[in-house]
C-alpha atoms as a PDB file:
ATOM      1  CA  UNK A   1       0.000   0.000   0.000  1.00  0.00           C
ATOM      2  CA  UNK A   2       2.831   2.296   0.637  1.00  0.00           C
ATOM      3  CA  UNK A   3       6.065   2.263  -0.978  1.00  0.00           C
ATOM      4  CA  UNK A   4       9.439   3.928   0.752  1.00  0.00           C
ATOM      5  CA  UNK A   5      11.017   6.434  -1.871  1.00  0.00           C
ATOM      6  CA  UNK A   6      13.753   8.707  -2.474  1.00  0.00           C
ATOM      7  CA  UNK A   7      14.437  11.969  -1.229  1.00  0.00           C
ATOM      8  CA  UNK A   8      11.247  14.494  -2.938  1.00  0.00           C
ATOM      9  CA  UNK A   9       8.483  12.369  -0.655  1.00  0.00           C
ATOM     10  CA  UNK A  10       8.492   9.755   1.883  1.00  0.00           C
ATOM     11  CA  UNK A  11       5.089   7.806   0.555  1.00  0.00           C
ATOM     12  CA  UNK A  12       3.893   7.489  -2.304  1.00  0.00           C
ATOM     13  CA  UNK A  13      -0.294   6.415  -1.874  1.00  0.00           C
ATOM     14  CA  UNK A  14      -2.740   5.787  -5.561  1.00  0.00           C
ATOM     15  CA  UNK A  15      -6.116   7.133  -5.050  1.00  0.00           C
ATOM     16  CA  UNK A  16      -8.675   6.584  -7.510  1.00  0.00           C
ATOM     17  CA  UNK A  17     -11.625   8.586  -8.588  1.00  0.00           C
ATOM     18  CA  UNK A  18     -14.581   6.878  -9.119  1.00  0.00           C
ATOM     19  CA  UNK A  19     -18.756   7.608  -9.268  1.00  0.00           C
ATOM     20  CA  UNK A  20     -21.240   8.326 -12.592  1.00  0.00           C
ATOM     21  CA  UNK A  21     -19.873  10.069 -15.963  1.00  0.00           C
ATOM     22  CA  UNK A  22     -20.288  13.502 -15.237  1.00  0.00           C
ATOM     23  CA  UNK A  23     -20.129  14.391 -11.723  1.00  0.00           C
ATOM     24  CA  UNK A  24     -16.648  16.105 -11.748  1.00  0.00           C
ATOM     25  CA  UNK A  25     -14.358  13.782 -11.210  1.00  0.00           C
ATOM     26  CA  UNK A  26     -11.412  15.035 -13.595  1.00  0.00           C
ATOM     27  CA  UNK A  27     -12.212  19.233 -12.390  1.00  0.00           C
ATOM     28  CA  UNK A  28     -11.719  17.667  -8.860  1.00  0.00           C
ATOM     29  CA  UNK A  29      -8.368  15.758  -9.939  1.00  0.00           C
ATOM     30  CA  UNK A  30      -7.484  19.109 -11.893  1.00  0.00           C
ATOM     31  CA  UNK A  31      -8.118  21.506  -8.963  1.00  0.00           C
ATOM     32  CA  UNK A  32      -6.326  19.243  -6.883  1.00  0.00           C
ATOM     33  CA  UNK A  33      -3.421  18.799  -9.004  1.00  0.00           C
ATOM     34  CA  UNK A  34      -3.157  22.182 -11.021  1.00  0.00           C
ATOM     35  CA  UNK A  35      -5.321  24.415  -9.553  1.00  0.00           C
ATOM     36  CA  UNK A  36      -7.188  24.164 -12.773  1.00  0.00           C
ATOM     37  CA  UNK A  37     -11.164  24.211 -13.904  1.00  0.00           C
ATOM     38  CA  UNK A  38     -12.432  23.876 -17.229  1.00  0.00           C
ATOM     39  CA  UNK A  39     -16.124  24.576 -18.397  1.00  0.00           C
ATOM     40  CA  UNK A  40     -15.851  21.809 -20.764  1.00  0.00           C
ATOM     41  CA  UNK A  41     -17.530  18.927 -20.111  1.00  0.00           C
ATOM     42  CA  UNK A  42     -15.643  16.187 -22.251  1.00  0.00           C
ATOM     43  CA  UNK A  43     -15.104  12.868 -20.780  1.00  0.00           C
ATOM     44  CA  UNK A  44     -11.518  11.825 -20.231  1.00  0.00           C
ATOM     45  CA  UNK A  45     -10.243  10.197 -22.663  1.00  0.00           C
ATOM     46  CA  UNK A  46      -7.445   7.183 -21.771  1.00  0.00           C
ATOM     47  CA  UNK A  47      -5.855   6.613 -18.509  1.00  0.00           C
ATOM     48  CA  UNK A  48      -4.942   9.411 -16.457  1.00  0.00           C
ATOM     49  CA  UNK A  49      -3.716  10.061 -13.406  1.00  0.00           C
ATOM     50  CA  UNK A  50      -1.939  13.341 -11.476  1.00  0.00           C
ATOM     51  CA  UNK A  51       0.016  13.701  -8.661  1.00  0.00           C
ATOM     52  CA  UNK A  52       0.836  16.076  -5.844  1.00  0.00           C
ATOM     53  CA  UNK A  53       2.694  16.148  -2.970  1.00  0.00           C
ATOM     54  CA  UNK A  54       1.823  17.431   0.820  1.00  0.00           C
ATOM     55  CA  UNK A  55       3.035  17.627   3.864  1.00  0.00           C
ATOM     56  CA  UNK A  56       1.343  14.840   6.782  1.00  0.00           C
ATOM     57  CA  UNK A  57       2.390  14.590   9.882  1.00  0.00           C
ATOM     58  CA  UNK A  58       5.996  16.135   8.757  1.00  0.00           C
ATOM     59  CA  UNK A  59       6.098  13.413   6.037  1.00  0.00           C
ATOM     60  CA  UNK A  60       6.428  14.232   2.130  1.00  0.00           C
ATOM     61  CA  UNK A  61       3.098  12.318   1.147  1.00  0.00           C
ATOM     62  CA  UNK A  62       3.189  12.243  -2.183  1.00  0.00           C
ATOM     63  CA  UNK A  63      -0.601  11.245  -4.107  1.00  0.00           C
ATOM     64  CA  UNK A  64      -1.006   9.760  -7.239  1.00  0.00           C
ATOM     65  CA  UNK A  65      -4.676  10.538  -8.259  1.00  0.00           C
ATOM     66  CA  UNK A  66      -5.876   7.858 -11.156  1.00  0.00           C
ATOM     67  CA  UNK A  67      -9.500   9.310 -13.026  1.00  0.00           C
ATOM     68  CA  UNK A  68     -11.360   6.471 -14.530  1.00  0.00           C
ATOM     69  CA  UNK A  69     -10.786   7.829 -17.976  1.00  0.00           C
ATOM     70  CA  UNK A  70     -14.208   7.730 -19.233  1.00  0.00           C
ATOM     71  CA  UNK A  71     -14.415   3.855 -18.730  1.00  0.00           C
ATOM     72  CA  UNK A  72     -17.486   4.870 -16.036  1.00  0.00           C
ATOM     73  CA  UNK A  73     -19.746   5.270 -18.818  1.00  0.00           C
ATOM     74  CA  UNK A  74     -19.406   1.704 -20.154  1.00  0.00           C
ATOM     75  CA  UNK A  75     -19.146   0.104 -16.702  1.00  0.00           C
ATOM     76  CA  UNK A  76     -15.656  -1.306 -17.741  1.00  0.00           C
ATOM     77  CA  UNK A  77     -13.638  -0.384 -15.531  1.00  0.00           C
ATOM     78  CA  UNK A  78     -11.176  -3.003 -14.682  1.00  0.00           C
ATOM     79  CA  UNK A  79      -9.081  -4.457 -11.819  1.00  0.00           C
ATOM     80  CA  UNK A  80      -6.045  -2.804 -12.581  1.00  0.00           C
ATOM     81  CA  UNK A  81      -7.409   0.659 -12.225  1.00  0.00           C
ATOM     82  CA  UNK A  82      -8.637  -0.401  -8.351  1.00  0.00           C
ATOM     83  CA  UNK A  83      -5.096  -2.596  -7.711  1.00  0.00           C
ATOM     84  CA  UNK A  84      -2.645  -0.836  -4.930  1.00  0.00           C
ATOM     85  CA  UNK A  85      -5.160   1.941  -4.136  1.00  0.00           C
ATOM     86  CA  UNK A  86      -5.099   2.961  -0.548  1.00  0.00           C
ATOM     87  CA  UNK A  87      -7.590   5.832  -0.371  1.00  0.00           C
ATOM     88  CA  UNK A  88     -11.080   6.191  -2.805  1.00  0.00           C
ATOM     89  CA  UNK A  89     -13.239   9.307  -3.958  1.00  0.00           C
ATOM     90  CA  UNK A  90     -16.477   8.446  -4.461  1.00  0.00           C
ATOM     91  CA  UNK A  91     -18.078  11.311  -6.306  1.00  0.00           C
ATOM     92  CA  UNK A  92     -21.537  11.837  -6.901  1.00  0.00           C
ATOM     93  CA  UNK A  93     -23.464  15.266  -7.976  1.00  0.00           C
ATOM     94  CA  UNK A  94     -25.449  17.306  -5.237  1.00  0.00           C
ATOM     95  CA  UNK A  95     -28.200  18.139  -8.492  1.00  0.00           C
ATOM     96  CA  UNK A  96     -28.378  15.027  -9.657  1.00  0.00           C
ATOM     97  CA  UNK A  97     -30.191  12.411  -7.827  1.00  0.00           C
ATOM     98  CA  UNK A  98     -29.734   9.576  -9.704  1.00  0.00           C
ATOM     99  CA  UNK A  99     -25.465   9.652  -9.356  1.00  0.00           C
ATOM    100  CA  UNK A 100     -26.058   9.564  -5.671  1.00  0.00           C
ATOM    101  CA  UNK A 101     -28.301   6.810  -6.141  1.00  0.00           C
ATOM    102  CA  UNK A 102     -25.456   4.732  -7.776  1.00  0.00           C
ATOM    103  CA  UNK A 103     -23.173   5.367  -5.217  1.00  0.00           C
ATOM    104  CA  UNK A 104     -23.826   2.403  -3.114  1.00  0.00           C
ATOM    105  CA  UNK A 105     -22.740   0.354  -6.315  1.00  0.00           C
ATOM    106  CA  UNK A 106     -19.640   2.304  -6.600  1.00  0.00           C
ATOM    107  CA  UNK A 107     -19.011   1.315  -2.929  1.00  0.00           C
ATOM    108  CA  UNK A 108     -19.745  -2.450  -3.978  1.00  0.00           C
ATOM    109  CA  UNK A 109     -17.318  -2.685  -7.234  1.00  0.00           C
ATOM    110  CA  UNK A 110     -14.662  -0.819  -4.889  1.00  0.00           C
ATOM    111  CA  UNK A 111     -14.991  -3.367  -1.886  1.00  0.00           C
ATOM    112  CA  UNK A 112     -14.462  -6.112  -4.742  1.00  0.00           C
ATOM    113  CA  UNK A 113     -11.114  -5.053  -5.428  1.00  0.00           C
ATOM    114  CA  UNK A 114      -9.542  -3.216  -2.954  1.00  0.00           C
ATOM    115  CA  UNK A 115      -7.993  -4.183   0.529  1.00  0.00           C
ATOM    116  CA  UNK A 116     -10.390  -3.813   3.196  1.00  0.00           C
ATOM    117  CA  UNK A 117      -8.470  -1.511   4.851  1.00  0.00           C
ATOM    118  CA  UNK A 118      -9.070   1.590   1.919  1.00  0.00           C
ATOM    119  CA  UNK A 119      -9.914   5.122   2.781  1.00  0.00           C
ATOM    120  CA  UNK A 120     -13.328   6.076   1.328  1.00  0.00           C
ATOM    121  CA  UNK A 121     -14.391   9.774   1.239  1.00  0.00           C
ATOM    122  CA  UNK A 122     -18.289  10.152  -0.138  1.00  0.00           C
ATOM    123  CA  UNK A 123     -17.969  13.355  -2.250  1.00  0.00           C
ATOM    124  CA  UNK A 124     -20.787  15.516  -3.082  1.00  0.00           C
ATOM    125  CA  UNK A 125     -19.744  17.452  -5.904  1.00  0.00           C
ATOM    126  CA  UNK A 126     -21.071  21.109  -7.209  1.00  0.00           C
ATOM    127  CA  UNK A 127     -21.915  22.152  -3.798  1.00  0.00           C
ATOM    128  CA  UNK A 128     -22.493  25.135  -6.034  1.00  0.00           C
ATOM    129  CA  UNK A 129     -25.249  24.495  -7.663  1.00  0.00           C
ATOM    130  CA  UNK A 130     -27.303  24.580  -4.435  1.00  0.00           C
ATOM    131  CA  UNK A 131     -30.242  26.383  -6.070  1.00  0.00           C
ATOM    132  CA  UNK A 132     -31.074  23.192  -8.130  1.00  0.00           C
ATOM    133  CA  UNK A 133     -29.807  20.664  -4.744  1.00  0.00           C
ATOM    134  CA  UNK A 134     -31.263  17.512  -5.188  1.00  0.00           C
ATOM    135  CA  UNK A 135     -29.144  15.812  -2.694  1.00  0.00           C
ATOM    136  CA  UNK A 136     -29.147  17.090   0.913  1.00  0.00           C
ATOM    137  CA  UNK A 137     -25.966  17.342   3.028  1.00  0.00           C
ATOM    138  CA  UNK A 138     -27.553  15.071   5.320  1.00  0.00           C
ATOM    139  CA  UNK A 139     -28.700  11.844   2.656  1.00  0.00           C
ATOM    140  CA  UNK A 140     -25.000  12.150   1.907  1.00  0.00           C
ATOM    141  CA  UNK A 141     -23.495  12.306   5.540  1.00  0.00           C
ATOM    142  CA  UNK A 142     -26.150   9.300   6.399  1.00  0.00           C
ATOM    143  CA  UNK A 143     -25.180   7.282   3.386  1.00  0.00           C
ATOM    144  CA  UNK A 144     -21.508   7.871   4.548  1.00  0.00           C
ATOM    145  CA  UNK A 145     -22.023   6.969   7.686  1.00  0.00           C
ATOM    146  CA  UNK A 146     -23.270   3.713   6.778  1.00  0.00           C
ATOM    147  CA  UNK A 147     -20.212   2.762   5.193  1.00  0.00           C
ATOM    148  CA  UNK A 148     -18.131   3.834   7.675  1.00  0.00           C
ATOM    149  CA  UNK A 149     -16.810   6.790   4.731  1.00  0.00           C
ATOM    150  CA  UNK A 150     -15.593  10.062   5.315  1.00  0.00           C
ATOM    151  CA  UNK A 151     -17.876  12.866   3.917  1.00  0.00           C
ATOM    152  CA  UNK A 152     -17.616  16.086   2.447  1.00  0.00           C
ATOM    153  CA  UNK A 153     -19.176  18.159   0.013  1.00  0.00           C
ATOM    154  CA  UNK A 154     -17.048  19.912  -2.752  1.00  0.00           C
ATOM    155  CA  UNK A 155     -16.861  22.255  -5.608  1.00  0.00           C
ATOM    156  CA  UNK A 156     -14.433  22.091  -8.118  1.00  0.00           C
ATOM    157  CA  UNK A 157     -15.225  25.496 -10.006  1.00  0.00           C
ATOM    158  CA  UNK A 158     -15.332  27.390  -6.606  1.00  0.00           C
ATOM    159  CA  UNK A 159     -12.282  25.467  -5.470  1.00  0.00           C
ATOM    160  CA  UNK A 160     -13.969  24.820  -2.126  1.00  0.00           C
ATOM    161  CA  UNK A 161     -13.110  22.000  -0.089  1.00  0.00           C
ATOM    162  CA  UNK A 162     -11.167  20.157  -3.182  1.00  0.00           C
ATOM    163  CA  UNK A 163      -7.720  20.289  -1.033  1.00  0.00           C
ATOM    164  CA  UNK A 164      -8.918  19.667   2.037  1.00  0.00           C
ATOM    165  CA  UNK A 165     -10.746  16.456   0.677  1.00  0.00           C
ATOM    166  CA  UNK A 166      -7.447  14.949  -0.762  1.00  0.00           C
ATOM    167  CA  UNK A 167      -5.608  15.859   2.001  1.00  0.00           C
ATOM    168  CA  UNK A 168      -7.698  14.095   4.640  1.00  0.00           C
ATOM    169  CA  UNK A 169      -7.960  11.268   2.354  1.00  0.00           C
ATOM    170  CA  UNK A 170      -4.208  11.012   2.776  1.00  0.00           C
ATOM    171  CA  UNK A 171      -3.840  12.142   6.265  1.00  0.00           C
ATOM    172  CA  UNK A 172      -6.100   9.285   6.664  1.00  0.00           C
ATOM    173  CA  UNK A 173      -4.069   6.845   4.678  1.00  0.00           C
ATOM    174  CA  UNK A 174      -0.894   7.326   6.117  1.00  0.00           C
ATOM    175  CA  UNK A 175      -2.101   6.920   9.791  1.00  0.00           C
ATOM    176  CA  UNK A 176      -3.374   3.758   8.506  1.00  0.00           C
ATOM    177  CA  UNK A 177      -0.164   2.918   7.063  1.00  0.00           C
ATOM    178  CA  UNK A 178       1.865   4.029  10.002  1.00  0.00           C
ATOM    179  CA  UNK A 179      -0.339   1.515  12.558  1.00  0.00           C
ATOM    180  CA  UNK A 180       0.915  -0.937   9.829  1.00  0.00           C
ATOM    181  CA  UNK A 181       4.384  -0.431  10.458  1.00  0.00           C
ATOM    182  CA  UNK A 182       3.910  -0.781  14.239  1.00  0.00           C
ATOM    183  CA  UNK A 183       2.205  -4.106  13.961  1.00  0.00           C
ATOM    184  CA  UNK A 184      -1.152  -3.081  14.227  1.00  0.00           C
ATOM    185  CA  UNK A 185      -1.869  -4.839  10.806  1.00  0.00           C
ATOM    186  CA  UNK A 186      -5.638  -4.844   9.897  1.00  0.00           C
ATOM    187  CA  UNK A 187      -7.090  -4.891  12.877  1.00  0.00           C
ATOM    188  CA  UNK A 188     -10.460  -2.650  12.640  1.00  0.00           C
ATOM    189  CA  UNK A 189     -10.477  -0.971  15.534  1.00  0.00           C
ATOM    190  CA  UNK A 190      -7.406   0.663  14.857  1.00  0.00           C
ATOM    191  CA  UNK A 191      -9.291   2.447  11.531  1.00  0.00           C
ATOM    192  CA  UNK A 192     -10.570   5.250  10.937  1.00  0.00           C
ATOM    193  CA  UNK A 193     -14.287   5.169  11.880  1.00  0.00           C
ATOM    194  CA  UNK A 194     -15.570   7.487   9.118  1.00  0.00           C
ATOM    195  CA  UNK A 195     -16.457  10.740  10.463  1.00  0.00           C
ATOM    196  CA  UNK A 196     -18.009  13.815   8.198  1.00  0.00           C
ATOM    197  CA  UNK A 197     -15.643  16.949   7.427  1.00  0.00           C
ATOM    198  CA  UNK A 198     -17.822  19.869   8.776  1.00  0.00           C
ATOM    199  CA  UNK A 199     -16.862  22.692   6.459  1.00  0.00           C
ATOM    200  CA  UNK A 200     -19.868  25.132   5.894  1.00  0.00           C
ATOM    201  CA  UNK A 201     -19.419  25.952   2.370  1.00  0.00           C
ATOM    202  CA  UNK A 202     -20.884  28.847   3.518  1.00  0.00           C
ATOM    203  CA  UNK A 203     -18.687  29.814   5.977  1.00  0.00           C
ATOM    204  CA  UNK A 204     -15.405  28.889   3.512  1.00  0.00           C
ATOM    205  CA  UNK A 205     -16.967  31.252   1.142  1.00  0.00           C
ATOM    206  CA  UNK A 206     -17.294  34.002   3.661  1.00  0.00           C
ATOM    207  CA  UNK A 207     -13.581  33.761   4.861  1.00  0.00           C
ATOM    208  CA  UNK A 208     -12.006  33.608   0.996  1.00  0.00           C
ATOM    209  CA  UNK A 209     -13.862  36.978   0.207  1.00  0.00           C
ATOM    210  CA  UNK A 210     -12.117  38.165   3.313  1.00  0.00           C
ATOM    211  CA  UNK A 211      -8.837  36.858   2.505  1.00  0.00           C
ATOM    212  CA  UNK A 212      -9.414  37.679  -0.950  1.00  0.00           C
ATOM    213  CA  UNK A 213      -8.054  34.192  -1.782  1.00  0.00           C
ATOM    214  CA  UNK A 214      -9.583  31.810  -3.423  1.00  0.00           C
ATOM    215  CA  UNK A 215      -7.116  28.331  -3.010  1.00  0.00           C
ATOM    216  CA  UNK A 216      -4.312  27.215  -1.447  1.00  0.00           C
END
């Protein structure tokens, strides 16, 4: 799950992107990555994957972020694009019911072929778009709850919450990995339980005007 590197990062951790064609998945990847949006919708085309590095727990985690590459829309994705993943974003989009009805398949096709020890995060996407909400913060924080999933809701254009989602995914991950290390193995009462990540978009909104700064 984690692999010991060379001197620009300490861990290297593959998290994949997964949920319905449409929902946001590569604006969250490029936010994350590049602090880039684009208005285009166009599905991805091919593999792709970014990376980033951040600072946990005064460790260089570096994250390599795989998008499903379109596959989503044919239901093909295959093993290879789960294998080695430590951490999971499960996006779905606040105004569209139906992708946060398919989540709980998501969750199934990802429990198929990852460890049972991955980091989930339940992602509402285009927190934005609240005038048209057909998803309420608390179906999604329930649903998460359920299976034991971090939650948070994002939005990519606004660049709200898109860092702090990654990071706590990998925050997350490497605690995991570091109980590993000590011997803890996968015992699962040493993981995370799955708690929600109480950002008022609101609030986040309110402090950026302030700070007149829009991302980290």
């Amino acid at each position: 799950m984690a692999y010991m590197a060379d001197d620009d990062y300490d861990y290297l951790f593959k998290v994949v992107l997964i949920g319905d064609s449409g929902v946001g998945k590569t604006n969250l990847l490029s936010r994350f990555a590049r602090n880039e949006f684009s208005l285009e919708s166009k599905s991805t085309v091919g593999v792709e994957f970014a990376t980033r590095t951040v600072n946990v727990d005064d460790k260089l985690i570096k994250a390599q972020i795989w998008d499903t590459a379109g596959q989503e829309r044919y239901r093909a994705i295959t093993s290879a694009y789960y294998r080695g993943s430590a951490g999971a974003l499960v996006v779905y989009d606040v105004s569209r019911h139906a992708t946060f009805e398919n989540v709980e398949r998501w969750l199934h096709e990802l429990r198929n072929h990852t460890e049972t020890n991955i980091v989930i995060m339940l992602v509402g996407n285009k927190a934005d778009l609240s005038h048209i909400r057909a998803v309420s913060v608390e179906e999604g924080r329930a649903l998460a709850q359920k299976h034991r999933a971090f939650f948070v809701e994002t939005s990519a254009l606004e660049a709200t919450n898109v860092d702090h989602a990654f990071t706590e995914v990998l925050t997350q991950i490497y605690h995991v990995a570091s109980k590993k290390v000590l011997g803890i193995g996968d015992d699962h009462a040493a993981l995370p339980k799955g708690q929600t990540i109480d950002i008022s978009i609101d609030d986040e909104q309110k402090q950026v005007k302030k700070s007149g700064c829009c991302s980290d």
